[in-house]
N, C-alpha and C. Protein backbone atom coordinates (compact mmCIF):
# COMPACT_ATOMS: atom_id res chain seq x y z
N UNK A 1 -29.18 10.86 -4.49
CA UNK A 1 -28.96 11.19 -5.89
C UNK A 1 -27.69 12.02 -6.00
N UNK A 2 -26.31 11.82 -6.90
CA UNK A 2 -25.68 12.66 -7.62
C UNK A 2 -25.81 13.77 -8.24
N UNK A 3 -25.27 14.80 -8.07
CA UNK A 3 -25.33 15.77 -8.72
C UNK A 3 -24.22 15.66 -10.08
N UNK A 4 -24.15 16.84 -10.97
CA UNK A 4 -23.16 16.58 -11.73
C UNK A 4 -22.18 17.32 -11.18
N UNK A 5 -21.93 17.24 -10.15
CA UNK A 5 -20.86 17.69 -9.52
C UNK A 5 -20.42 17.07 -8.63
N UNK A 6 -21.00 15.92 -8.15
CA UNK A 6 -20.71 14.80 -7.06
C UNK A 6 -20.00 13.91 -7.60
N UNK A 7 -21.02 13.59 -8.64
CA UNK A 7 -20.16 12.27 -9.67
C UNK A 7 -18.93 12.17 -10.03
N UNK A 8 -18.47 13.19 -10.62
CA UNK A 8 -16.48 12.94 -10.93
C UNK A 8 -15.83 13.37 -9.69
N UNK A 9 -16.29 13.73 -8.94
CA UNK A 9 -15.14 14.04 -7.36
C UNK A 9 -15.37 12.66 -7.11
N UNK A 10 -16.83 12.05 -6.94
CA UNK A 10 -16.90 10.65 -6.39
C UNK A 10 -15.76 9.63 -7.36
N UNK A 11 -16.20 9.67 -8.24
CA UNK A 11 -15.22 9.07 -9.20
C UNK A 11 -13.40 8.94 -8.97
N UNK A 12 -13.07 10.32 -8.97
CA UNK A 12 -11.86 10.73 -9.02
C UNK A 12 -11.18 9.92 -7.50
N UNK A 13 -12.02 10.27 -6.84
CA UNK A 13 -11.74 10.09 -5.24
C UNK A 13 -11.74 7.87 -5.14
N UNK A 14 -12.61 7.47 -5.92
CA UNK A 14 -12.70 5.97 -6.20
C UNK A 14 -11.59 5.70 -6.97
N UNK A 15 -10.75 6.19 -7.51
CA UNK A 15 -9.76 6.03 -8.60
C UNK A 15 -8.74 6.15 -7.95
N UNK A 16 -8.58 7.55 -6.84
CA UNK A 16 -7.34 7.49 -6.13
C UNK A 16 -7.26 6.40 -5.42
N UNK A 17 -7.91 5.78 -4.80
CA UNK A 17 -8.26 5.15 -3.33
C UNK A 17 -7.59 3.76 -3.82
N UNK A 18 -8.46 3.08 -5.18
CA UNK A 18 -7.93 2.21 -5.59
C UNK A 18 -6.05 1.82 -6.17
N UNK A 19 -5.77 3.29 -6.65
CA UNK A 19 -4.27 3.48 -7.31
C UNK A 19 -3.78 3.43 -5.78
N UNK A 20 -3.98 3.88 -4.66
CA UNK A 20 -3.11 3.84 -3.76
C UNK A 20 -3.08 2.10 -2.81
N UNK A 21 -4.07 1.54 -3.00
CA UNK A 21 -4.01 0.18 -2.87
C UNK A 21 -3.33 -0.47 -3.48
N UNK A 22 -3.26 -0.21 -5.03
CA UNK A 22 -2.24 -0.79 -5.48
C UNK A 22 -1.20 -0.58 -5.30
N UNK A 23 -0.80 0.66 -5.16
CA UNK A 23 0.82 0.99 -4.75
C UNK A 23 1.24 0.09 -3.54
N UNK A 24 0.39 0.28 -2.62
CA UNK A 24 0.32 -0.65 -0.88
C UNK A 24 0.67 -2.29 -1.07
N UNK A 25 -0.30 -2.57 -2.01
CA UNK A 25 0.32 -3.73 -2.41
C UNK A 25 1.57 -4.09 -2.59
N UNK A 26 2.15 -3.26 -3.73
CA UNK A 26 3.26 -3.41 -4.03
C UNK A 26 4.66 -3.46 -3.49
N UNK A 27 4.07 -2.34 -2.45
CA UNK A 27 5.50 -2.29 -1.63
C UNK A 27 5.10 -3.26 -0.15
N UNK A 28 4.33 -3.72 0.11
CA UNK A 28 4.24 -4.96 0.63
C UNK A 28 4.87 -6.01 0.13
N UNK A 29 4.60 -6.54 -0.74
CA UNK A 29 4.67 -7.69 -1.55
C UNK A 29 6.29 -7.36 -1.92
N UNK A 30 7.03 -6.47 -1.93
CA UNK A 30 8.20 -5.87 -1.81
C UNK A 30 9.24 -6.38 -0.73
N UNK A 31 8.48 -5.82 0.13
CA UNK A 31 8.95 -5.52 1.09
C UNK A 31 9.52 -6.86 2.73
N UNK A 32 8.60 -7.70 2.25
CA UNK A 32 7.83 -8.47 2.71
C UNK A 32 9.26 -9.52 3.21
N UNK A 33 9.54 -9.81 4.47
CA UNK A 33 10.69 -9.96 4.87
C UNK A 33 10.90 -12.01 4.76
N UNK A 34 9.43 -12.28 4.63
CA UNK A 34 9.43 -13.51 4.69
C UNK A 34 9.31 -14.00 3.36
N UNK A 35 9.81 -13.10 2.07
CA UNK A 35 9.89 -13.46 0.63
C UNK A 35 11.11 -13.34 0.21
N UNK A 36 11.78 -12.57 1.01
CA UNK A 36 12.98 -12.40 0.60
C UNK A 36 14.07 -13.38 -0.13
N UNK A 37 14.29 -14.13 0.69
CA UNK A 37 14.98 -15.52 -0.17
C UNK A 37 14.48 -15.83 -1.22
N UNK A 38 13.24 -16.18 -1.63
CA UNK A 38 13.06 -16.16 -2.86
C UNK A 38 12.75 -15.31 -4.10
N UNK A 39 13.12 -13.92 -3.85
CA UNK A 39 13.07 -13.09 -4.62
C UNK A 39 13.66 -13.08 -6.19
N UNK A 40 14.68 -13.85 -6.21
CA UNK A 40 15.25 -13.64 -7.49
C UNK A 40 15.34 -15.49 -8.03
N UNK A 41 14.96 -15.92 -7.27
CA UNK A 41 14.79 -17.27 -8.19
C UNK A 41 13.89 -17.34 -9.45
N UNK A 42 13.12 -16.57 -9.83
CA UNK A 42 12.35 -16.70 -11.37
C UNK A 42 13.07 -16.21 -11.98
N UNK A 43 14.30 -15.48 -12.01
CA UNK A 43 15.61 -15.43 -12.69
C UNK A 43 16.21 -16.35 -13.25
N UNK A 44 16.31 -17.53 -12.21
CA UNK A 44 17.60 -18.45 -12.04
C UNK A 44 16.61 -20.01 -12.15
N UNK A 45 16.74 -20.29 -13.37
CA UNK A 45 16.28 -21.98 -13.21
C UNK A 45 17.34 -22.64 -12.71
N UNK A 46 17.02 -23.64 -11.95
CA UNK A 46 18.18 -24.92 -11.81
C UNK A 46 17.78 -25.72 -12.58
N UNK A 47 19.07 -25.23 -13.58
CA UNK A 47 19.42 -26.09 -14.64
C UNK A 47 20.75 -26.07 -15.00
N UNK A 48 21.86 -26.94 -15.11
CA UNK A 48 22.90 -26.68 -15.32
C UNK A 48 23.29 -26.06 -17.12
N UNK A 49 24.35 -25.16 -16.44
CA UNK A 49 25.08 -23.92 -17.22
C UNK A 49 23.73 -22.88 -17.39
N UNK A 50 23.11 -22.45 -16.68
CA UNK A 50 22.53 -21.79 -16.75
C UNK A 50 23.01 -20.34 -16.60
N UNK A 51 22.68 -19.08 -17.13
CA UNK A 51 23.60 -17.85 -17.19
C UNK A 51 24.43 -17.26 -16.14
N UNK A 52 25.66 -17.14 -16.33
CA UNK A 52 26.33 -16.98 -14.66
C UNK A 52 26.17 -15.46 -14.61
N UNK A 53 24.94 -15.02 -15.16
CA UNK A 53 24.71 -13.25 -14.05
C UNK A 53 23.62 -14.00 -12.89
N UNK A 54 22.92 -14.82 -12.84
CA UNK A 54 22.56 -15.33 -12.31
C UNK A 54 23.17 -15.49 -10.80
N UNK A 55 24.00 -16.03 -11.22
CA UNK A 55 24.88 -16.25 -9.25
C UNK A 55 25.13 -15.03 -8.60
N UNK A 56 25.07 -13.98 -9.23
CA UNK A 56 24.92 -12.49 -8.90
C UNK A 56 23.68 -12.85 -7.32
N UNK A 57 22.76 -13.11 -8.00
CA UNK A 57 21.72 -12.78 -7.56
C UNK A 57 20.87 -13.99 -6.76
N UNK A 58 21.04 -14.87 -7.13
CA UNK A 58 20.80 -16.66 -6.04
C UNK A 58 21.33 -17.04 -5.75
């Protein structure tokens, strides 16, 4: 059983745990050396005259 003093540390502590997974995610999914090349193609359709900030970046 919870006390009312267990419950929001438990809570708080379930909230961090999850926010820091997500962060983990992120900089995985970042980071991630075998995504790299395609990182900025949802920028860049191939389609001709498509915006030349584009070639910046694909």
């Amino acid at each position: 059983v919870l006390t009312d003093v267990q419950l929001p540390i438990f809570a708080n502590m379930l909230g961090v745990s999850l926010f820091l997974l997500v962060v983990l995610y992120h900089y995985t999914a970042v980071n991630n050396p075998k995504k790299q090349e395609a990182k900025w193609h949802f920028l860049c359709p191939q389609v001709p005259g498509h915006n030349i900030l584009c070639n910046l970046y694909c």
